[in-house]
PDB file of N, CA and C in Angstrom:
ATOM      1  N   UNK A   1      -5.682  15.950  17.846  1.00  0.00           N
ATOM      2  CA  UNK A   1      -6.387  14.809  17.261  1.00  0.00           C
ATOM      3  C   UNK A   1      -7.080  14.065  18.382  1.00  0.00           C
ATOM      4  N   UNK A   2      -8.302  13.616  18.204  1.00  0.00           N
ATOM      5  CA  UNK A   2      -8.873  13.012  19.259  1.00  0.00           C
ATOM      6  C   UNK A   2      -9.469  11.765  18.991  1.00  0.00           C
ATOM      7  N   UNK A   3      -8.517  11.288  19.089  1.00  0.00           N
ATOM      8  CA  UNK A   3      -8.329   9.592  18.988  1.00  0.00           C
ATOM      9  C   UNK A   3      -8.660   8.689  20.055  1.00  0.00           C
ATOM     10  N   UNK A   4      -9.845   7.851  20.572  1.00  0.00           N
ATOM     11  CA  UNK A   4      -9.461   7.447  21.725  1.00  0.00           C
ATOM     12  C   UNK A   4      -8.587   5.691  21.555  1.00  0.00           C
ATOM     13  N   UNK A   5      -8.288   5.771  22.326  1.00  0.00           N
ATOM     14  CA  UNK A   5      -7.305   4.401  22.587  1.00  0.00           C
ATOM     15  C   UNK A   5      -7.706   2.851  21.901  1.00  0.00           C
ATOM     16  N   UNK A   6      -8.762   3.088  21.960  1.00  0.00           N
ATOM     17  CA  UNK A   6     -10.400   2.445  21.657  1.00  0.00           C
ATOM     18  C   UNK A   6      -9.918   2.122  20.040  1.00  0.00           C
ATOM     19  N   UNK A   7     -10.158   3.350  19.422  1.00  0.00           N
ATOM     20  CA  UNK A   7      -9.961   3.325  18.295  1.00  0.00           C
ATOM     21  C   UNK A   7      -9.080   3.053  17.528  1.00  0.00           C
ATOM     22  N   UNK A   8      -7.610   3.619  18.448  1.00  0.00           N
ATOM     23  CA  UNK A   8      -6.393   3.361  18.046  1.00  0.00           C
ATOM     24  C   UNK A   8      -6.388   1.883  17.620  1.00  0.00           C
ATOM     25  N   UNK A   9      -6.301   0.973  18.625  1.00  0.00           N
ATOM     26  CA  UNK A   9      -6.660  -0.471  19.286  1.00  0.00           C
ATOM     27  C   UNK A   9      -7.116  -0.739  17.739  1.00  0.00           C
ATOM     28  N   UNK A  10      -7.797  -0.879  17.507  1.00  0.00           N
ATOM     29  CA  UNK A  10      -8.944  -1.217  16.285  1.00  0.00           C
ATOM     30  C   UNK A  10      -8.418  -0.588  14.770  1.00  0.00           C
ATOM     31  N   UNK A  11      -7.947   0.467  14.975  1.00  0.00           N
ATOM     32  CA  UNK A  11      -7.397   0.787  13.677  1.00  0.00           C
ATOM     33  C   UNK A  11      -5.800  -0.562  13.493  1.00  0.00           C
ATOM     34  N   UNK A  12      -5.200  -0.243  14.826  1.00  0.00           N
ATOM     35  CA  UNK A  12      -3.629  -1.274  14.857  1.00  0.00           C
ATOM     36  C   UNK A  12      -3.929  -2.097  14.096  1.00  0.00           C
ATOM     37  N   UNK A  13      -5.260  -3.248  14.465  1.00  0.00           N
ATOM     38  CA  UNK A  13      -5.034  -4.108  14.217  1.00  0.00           C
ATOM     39  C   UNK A  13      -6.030  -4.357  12.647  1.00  0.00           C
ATOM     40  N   UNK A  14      -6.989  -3.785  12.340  1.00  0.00           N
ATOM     41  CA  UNK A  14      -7.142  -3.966  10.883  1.00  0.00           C
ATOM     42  C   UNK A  14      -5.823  -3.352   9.822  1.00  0.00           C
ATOM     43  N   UNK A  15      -5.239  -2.655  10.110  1.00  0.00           N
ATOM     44  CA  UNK A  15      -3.751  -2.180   9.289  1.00  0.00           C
ATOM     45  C   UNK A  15      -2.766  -3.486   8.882  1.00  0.00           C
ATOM     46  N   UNK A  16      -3.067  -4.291  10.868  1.00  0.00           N
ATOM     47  CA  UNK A  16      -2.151  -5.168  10.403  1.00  0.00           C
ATOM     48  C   UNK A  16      -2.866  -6.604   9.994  1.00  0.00           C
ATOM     49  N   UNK A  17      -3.820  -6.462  10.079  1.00  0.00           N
ATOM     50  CA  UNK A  17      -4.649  -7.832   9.264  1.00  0.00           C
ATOM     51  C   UNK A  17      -4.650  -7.086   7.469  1.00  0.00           C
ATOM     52  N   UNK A  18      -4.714  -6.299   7.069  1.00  0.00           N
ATOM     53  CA  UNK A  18      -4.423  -6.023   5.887  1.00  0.00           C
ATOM     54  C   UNK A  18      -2.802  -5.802   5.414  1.00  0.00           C
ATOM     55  N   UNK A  19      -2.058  -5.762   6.094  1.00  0.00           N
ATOM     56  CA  UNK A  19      -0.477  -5.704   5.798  1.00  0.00           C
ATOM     57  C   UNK A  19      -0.432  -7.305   6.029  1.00  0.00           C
ATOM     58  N   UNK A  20      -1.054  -8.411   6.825  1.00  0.00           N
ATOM     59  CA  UNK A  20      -0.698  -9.397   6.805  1.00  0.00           C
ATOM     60  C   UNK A  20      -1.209  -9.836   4.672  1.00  0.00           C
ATOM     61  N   UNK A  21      -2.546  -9.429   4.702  1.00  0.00           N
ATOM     62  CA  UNK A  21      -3.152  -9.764   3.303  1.00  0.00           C
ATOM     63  C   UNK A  21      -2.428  -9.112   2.278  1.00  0.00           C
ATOM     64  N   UNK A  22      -1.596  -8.324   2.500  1.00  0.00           N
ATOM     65  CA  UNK A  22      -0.887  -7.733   1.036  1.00  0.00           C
ATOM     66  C   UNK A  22       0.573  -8.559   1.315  1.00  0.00           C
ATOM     67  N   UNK A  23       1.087  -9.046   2.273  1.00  0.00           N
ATOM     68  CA  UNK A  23       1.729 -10.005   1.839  1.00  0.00           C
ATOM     69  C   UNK A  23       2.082 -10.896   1.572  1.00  0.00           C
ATOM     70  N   UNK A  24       0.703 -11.863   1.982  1.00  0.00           N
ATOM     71  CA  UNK A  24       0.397 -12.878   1.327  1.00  0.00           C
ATOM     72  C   UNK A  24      -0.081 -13.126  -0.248  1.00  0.00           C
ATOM     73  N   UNK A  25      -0.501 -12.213  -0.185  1.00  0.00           N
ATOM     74  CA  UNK A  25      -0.764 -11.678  -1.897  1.00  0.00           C
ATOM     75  C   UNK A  25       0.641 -11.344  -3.046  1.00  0.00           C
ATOM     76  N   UNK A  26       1.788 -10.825  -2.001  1.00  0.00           N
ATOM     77  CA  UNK A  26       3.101 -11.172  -3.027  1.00  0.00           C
ATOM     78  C   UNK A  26       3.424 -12.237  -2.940  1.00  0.00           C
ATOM     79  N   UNK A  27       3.452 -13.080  -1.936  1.00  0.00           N
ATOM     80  CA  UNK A  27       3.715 -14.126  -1.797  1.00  0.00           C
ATOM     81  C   UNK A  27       3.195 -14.829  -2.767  1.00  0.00           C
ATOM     82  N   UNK A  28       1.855 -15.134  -3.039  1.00  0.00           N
ATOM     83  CA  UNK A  28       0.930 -15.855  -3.884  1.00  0.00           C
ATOM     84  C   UNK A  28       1.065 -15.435  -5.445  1.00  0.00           C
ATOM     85  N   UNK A  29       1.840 -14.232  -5.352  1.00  0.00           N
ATOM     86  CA  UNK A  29       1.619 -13.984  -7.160  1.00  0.00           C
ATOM     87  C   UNK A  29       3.379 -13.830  -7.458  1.00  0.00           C
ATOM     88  N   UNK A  30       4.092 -14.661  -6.846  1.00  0.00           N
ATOM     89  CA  UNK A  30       5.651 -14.314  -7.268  1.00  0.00           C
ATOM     90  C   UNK A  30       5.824 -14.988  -8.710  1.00  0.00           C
ATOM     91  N   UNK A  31       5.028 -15.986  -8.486  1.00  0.00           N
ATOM     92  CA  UNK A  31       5.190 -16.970 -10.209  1.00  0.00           C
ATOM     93  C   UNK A  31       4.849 -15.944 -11.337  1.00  0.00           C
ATOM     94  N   UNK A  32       4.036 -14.658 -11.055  1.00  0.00           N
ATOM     95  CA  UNK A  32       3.245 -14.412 -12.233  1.00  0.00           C
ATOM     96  C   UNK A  32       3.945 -13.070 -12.648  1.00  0.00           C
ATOM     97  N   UNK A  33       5.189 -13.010 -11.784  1.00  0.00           N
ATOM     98  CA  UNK A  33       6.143 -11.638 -11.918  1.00  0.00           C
ATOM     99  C   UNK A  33       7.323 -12.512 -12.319  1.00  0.00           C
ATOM    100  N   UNK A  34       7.660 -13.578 -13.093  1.00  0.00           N
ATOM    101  CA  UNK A  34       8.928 -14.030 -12.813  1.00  0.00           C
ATOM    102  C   UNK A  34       9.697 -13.946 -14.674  1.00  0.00           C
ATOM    103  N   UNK A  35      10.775 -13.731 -14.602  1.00  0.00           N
ATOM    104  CA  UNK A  35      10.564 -13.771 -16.422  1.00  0.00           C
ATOM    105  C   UNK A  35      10.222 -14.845 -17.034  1.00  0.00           C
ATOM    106  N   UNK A  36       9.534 -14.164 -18.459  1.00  0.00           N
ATOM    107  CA  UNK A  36       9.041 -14.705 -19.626  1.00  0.00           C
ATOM    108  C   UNK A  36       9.934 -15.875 -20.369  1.00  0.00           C
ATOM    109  N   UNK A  37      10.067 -17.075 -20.464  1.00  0.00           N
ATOM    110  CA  UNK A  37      10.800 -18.375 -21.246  1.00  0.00           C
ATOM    111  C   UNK A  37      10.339 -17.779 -22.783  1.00  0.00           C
ATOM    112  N   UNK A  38      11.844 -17.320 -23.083  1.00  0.00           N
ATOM    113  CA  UNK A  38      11.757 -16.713 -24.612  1.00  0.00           C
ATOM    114  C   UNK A  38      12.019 -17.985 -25.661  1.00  0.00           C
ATOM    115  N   UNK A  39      11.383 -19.306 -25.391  1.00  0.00           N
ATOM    116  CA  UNK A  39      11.680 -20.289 -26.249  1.00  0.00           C
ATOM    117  C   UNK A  39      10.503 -20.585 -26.776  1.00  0.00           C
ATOM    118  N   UNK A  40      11.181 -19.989 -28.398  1.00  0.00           N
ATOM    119  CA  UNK A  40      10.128 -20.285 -29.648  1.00  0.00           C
ATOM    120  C   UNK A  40       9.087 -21.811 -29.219  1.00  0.00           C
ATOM    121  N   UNK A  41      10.061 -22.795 -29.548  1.00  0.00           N
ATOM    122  CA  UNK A  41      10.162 -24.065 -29.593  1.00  0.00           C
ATOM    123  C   UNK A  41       8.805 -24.189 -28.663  1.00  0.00           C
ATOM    124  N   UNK A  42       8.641 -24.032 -27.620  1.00  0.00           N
ATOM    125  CA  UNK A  42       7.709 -24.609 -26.609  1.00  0.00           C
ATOM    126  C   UNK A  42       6.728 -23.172 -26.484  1.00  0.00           C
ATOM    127  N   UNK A  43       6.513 -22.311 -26.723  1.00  0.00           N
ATOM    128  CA  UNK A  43       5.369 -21.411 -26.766  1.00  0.00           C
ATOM    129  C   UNK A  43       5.479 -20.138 -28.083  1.00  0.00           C
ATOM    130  N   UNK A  44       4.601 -19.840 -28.622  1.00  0.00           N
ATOM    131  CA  UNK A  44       4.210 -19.205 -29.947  1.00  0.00           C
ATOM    132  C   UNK A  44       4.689 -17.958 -29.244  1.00  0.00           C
ATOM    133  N   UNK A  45       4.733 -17.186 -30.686  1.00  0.00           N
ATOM    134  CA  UNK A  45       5.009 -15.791 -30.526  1.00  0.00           C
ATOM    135  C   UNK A  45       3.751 -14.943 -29.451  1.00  0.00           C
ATOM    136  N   UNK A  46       2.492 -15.441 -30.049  1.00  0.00           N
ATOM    137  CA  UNK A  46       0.966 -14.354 -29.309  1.00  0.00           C
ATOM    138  C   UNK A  46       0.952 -14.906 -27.723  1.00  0.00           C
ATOM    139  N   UNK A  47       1.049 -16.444 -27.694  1.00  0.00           N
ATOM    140  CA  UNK A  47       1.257 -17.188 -26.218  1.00  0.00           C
ATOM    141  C   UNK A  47       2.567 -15.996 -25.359  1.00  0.00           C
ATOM    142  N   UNK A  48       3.609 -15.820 -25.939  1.00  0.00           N
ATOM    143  CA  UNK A  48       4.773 -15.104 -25.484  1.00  0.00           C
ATOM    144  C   UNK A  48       4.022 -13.790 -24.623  1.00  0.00           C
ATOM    145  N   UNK A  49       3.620 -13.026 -26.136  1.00  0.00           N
ATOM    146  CA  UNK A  49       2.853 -11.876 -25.992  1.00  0.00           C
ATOM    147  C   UNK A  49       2.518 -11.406 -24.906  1.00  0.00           C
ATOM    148  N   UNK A  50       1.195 -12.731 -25.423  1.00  0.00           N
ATOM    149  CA  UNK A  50       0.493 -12.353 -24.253  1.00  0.00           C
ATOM    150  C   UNK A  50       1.064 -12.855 -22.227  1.00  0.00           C
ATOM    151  N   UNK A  51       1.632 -13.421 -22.077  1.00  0.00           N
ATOM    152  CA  UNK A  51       2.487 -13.787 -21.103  1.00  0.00           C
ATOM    153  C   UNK A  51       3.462 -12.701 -20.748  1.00  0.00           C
ATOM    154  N   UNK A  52       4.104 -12.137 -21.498  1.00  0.00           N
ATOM    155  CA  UNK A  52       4.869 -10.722 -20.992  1.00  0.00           C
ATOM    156  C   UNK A  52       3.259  -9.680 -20.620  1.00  0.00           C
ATOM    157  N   UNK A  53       2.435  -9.368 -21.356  1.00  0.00           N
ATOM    158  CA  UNK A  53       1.435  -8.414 -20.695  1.00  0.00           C
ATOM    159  C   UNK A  53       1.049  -9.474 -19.300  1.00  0.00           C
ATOM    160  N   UNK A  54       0.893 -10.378 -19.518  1.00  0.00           N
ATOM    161  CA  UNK A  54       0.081 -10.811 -17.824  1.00  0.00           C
ATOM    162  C   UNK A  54       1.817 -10.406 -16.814  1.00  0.00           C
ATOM    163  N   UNK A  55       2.678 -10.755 -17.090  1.00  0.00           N
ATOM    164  CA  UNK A  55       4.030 -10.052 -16.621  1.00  0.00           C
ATOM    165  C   UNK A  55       3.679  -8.631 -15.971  1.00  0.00           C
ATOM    166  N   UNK A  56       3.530  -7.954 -16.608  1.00  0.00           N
ATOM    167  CA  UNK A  56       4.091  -6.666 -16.460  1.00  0.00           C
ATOM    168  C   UNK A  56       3.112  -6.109 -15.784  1.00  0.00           C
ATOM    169  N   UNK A  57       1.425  -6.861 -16.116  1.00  0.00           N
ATOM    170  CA  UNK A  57       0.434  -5.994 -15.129  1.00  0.00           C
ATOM    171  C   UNK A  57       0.571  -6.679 -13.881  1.00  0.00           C
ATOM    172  N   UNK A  58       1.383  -8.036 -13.658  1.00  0.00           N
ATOM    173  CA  UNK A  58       1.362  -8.534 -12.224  1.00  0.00           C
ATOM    174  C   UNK A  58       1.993  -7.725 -11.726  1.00  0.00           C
ATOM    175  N   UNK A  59       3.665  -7.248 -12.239  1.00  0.00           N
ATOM    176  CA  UNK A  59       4.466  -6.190 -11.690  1.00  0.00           C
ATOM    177  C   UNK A  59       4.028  -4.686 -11.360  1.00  0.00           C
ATOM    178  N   UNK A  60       2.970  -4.447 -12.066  1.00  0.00           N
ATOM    179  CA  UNK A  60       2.220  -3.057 -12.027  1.00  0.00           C
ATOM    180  C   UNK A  60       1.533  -3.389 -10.510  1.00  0.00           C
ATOM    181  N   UNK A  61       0.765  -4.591 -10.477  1.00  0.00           N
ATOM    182  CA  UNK A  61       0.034  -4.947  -9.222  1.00  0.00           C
ATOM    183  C   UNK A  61       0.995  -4.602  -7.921  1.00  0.00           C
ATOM    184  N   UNK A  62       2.179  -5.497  -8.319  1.00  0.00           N
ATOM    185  CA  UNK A  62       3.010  -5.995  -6.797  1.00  0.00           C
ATOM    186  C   UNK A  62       3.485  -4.453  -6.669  1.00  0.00           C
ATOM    187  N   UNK A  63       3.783  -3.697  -7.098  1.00  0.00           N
ATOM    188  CA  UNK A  63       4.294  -2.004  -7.685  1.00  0.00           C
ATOM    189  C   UNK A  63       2.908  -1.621  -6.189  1.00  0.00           C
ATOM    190  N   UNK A  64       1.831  -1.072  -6.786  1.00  0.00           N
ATOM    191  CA  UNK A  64       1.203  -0.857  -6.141  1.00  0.00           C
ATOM    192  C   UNK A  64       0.764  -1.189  -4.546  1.00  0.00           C
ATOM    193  N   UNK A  65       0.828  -2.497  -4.587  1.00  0.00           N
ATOM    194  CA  UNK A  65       0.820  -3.118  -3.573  1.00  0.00           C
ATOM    195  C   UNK A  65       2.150  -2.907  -2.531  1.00  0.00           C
ATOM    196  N   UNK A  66       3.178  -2.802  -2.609  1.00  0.00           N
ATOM    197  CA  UNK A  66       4.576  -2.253  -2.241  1.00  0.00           C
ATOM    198  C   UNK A  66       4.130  -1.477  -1.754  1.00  0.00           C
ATOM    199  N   UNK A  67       3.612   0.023  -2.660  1.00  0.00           N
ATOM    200  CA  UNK A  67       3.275   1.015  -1.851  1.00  0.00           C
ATOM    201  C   UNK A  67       2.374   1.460  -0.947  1.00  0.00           C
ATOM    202  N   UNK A  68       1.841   0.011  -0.981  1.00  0.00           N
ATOM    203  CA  UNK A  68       0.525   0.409   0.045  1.00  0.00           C
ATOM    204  C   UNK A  68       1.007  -0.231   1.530  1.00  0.00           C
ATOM    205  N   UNK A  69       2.118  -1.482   0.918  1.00  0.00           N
ATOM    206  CA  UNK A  69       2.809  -1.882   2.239  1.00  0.00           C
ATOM    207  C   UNK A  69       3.113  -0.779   3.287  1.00  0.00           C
ATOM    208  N   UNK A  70       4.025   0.230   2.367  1.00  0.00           N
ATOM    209  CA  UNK A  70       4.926   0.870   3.068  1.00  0.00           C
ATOM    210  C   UNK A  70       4.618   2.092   3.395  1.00  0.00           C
ATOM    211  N   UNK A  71       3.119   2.869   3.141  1.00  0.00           N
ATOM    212  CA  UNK A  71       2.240   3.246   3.678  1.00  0.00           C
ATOM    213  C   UNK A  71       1.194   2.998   5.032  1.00  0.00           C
ATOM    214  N   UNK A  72       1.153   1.645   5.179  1.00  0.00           N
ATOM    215  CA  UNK A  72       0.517   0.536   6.035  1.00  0.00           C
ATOM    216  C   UNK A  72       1.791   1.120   7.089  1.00  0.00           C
ATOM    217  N   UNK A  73       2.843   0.411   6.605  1.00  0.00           N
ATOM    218  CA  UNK A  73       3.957   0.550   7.691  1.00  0.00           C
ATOM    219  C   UNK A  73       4.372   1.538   8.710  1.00  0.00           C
ATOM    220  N   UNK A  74       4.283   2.788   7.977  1.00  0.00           N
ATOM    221  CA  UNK A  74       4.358   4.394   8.437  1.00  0.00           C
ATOM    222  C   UNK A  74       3.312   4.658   9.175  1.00  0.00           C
ATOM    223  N   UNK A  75       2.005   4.461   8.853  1.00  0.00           N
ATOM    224  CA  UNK A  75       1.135   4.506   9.889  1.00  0.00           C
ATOM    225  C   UNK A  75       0.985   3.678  11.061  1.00  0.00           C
ATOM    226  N   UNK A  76       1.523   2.764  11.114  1.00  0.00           N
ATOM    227  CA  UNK A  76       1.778   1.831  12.309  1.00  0.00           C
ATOM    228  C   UNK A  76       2.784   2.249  13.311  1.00  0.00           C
ATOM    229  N   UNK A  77       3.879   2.684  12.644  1.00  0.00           N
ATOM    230  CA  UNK A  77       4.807   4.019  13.358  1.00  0.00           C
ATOM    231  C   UNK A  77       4.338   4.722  13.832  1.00  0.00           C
ATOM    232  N   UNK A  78       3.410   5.403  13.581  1.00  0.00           N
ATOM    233  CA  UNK A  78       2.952   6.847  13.549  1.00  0.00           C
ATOM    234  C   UNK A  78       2.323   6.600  14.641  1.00  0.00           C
ATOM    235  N   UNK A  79       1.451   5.544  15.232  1.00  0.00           N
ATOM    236  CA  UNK A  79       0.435   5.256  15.866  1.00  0.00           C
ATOM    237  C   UNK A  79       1.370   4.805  17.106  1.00  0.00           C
ATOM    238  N   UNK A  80       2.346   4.267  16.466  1.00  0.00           N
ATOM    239  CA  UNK A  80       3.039   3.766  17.602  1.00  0.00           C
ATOM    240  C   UNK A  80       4.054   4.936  18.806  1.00  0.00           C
ATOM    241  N   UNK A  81       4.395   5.979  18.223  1.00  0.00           N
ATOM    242  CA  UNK A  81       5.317   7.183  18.652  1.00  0.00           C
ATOM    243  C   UNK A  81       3.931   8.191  18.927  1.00  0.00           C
ATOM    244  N   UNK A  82       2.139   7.994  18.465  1.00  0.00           N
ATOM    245  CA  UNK A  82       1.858   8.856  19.071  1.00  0.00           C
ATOM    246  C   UNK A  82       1.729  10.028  18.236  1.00  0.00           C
ATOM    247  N   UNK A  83       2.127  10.115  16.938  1.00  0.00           N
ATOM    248  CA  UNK A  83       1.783  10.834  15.767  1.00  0.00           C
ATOM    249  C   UNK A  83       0.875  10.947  14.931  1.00  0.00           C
ATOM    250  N   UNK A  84       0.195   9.847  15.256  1.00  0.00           N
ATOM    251  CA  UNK A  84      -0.957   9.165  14.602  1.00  0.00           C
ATOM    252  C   UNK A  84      -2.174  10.430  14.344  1.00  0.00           C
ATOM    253  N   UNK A  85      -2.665  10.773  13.286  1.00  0.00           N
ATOM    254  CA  UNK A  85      -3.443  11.862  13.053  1.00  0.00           C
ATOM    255  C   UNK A  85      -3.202  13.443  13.055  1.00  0.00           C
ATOM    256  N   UNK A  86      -1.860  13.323  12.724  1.00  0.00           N
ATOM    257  CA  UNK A  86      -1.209  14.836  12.990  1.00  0.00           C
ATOM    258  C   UNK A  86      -0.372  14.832  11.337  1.00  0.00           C
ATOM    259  N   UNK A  87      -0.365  15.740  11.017  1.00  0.00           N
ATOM    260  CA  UNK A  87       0.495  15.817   9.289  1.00  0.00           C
ATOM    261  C   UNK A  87       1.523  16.265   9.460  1.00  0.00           C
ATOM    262  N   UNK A  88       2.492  15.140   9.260  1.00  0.00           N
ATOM    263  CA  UNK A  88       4.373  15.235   8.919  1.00  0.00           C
ATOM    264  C   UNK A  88       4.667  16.220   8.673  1.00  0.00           C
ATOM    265  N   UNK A  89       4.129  17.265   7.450  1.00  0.00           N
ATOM    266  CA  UNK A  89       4.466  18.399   7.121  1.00  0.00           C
ATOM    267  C   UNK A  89       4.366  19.407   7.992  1.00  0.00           C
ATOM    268  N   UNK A  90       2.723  19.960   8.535  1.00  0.00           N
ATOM    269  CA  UNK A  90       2.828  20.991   9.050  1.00  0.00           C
ATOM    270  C   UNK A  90       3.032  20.923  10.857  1.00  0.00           C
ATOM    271  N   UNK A  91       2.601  19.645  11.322  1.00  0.00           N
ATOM    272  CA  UNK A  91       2.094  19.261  12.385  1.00  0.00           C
ATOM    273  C   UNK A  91       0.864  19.271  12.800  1.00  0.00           C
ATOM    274  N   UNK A  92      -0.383  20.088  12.040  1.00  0.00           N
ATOM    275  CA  UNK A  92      -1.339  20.444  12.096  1.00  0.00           C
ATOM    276  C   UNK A  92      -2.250  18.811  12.504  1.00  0.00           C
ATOM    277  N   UNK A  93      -3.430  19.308  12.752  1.00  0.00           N
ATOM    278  CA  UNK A  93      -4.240  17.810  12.701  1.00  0.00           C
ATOM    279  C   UNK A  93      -4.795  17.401  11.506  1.00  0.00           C
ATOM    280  N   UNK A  94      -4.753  16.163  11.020  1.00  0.00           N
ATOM    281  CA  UNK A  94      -5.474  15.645   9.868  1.00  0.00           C
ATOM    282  C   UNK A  94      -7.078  16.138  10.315  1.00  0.00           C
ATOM    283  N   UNK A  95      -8.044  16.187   9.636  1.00  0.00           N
ATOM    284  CA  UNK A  95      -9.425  15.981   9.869  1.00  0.00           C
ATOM    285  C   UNK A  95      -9.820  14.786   9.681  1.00  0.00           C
ATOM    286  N   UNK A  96     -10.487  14.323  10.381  1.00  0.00           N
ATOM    287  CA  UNK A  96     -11.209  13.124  10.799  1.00  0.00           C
ATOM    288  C   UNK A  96     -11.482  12.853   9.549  1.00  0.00           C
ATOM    289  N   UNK A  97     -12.396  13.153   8.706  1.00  0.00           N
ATOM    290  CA  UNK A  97     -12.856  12.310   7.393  1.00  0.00           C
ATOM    291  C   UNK A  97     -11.995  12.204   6.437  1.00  0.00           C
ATOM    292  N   UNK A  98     -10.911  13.113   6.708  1.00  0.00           N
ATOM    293  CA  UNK A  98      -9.563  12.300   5.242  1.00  0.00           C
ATOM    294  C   UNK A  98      -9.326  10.973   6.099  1.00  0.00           C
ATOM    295  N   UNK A  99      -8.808  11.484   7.373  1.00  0.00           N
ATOM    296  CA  UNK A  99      -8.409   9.881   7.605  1.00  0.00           C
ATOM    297  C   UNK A  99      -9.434   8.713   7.720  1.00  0.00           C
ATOM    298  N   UNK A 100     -10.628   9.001   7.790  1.00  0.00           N
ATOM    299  CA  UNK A 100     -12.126   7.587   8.001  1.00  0.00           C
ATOM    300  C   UNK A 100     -11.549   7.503   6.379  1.00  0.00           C
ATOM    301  N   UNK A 101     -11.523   8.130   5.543  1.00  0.00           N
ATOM    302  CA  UNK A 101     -11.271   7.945   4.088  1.00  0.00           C
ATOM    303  C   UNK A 101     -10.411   7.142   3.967  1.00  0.00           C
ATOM    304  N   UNK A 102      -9.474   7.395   4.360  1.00  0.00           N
ATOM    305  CA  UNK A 102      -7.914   6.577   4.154  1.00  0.00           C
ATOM    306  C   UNK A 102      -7.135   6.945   5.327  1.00  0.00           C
ATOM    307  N   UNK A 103      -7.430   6.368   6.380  1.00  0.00           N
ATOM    308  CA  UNK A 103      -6.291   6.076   7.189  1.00  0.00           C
ATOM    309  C   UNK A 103      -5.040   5.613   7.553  1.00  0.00           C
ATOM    310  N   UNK A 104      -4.330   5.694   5.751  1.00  0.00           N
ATOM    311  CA  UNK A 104      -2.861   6.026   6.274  1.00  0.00           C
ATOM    312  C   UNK A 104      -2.090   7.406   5.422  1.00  0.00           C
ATOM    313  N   UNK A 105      -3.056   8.338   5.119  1.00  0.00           N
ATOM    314  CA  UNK A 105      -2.580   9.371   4.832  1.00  0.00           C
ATOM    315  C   UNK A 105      -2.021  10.265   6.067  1.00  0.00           C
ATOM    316  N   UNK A 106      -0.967  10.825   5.435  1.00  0.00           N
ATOM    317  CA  UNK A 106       0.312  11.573   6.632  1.00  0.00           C
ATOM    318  C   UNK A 106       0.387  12.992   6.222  1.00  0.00           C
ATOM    319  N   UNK A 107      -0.722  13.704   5.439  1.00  0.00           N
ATOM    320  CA  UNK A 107      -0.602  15.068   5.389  1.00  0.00           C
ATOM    321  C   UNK A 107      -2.381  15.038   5.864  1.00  0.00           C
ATOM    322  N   UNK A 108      -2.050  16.756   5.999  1.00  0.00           N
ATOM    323  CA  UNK A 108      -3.406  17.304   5.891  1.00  0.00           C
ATOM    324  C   UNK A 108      -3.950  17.691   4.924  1.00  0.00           C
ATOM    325  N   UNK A 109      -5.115  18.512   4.601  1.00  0.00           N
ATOM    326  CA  UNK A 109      -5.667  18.270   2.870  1.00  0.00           C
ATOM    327  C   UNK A 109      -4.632  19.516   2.201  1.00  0.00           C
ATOM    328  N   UNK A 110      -4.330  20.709   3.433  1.00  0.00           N
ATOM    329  CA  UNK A 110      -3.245  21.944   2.278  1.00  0.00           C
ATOM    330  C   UNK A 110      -1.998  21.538   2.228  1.00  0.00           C
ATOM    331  N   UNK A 111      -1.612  20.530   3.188  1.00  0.00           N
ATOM    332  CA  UNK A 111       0.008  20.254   2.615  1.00  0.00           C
ATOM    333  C   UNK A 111      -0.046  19.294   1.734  1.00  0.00           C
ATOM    334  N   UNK A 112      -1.154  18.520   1.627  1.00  0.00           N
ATOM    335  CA  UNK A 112      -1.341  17.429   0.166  1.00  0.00           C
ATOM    336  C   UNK A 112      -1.314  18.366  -1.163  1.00  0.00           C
ATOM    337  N   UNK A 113      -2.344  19.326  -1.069  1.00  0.00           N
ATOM    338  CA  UNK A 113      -2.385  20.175  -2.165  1.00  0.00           C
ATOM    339  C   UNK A 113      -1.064  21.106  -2.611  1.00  0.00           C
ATOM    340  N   UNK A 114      -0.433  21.310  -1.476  1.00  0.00           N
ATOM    341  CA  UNK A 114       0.967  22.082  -1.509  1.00  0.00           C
ATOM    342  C   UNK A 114       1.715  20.836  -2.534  1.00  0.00           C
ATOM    343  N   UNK A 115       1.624  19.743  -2.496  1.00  0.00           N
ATOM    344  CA  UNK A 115       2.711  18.826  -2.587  1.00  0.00           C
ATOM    345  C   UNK A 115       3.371  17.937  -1.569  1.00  0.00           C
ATOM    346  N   UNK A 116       2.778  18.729  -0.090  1.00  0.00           N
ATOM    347  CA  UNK A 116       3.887  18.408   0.648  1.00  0.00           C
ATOM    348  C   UNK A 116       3.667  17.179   1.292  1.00  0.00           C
TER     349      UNK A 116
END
């Protein structure tokens, strides 16, 4: 993989200006994952309703977002031990444009397709 230091440098730190933004973003949406107040009395059945769906797609969000944390995270490892652009599976090198694509993928494109 031919990474220069340069780049490394520059990838580190947008990873971690975006791992800082995805967790400020759970941070900011904990109210909107929290349970639903099942009391008739103070909100209607459709108000309910609809309040469990805004629920469950916040949880779908923070879901996603989790995994992008802990994706974020692994590549910061990776970069850090020097693994950075090489695939877990085979050892082989990633190609440059999966990772300009998404730079925190940890296979290459046949061990992705393998499954692996």
């Amino acid at each position: 993989m031919d990474t220069t230091e340069t780049d490394l440098d520059r990838l580190r730190r947008d990873l971690a200006d975006r791992l800082d933004g995805l967790r400020r973003s759970t941070a900011a949406t904990a109210d909107d994952r929290r349970p639903v107040a099942l009391d008739q009395s103070s909100v209607g059945r459709l108000s309910r309703m609809d309040a469990l769906q805004m629920q469950a797609m916040a949880q779908a969000t923070e879901g996603r977002r989790a995994r992008e944390i802990l994706r974020i995270e692994a590549t910061l490892k990776r970069i850090e031990a020097g693994d950075y652009g090489w695939c877990v599976s085979c050892g082989e090198a990633i190609a440059p444009k999966r990772l300009a694509a998404d730079p925190t993928v940890a296979t290459c494109i046949d061990c992705a397709a393998a499954g692996g």
